[in-house]
Protein backbone atom coordinates (compact mmCIF):
# COMPACT_ATOMS: atom_id res chain seq x y z
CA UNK A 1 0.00 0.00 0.00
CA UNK A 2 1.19 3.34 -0.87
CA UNK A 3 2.56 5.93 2.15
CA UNK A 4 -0.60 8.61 2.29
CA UNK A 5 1.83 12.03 2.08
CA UNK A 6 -1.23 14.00 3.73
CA UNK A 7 -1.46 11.83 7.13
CA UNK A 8 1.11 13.90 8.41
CA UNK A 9 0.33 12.48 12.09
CA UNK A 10 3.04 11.41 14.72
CA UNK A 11 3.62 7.82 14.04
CA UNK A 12 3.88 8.75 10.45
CA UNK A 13 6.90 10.77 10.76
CA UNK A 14 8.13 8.34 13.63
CA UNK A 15 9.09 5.67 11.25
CA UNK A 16 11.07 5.79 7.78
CA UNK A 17 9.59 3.96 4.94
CA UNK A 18 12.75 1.59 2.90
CA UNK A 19 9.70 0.21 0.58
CA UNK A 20 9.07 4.42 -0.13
CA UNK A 21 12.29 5.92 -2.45
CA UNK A 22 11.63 9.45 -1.38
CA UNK A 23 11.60 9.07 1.79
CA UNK A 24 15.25 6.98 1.93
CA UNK A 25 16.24 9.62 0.00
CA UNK A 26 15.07 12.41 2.00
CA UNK A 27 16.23 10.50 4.86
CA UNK A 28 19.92 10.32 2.76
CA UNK A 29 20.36 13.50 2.16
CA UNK A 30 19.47 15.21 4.97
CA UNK A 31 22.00 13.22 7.00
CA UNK A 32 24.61 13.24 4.70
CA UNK A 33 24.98 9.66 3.72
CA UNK A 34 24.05 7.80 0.48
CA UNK A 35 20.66 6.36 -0.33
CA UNK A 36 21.96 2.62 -0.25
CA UNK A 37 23.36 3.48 3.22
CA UNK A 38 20.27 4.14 4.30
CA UNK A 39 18.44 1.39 3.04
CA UNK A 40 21.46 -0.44 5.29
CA UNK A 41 20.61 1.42 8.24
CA UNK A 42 16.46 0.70 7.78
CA UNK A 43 17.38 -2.98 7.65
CA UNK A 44 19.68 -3.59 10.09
CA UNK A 45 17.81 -0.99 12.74
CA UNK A 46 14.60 -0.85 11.25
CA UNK A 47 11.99 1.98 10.41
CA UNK A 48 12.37 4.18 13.92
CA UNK A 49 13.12 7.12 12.72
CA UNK A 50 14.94 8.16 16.19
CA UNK A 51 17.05 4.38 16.00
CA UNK A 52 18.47 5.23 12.40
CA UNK A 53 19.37 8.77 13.34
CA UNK A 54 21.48 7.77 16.34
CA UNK A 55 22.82 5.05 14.09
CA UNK A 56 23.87 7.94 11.72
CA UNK A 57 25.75 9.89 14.32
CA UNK A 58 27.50 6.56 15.71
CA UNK A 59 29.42 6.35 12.45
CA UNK A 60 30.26 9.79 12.65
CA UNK A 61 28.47 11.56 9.36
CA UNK A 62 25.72 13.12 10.48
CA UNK A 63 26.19 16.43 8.59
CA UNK A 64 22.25 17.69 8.82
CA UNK A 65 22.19 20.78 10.93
């Protein structure tokens, strides 16, 4: 099933979609690391949005401001 872009609420934004390109890639680029990376991250962490992010900084690229 498709990701609804207008339910905008909480556990929406919570979790990062791998199965949704834009938001890996949004994900990607905001924290400075490459798309496949991501996808990486999502499947050895999983969707939580908070889990990949301190993943990100644990390798030391986090370059989002």
């Amino acid at each position: 099933m498709t990701d609804d872009k207008k339910n905008r609420s909480e556990p929406d934004r919570s979790r990062v979609s791998g199965s949704e390109d834009y938001e890996v890639r949004h994900f990607a680029e905001k924290h400075g690391i490459s798309a496949a990376e991501a996808r990486d991250l999502i499947r050895r962490h999983g969707n939580d949005r908070e889990a990949l992010m301190a993943a990100v900084r644990a390798k030391g690229v986090n370059r989002s401001a």
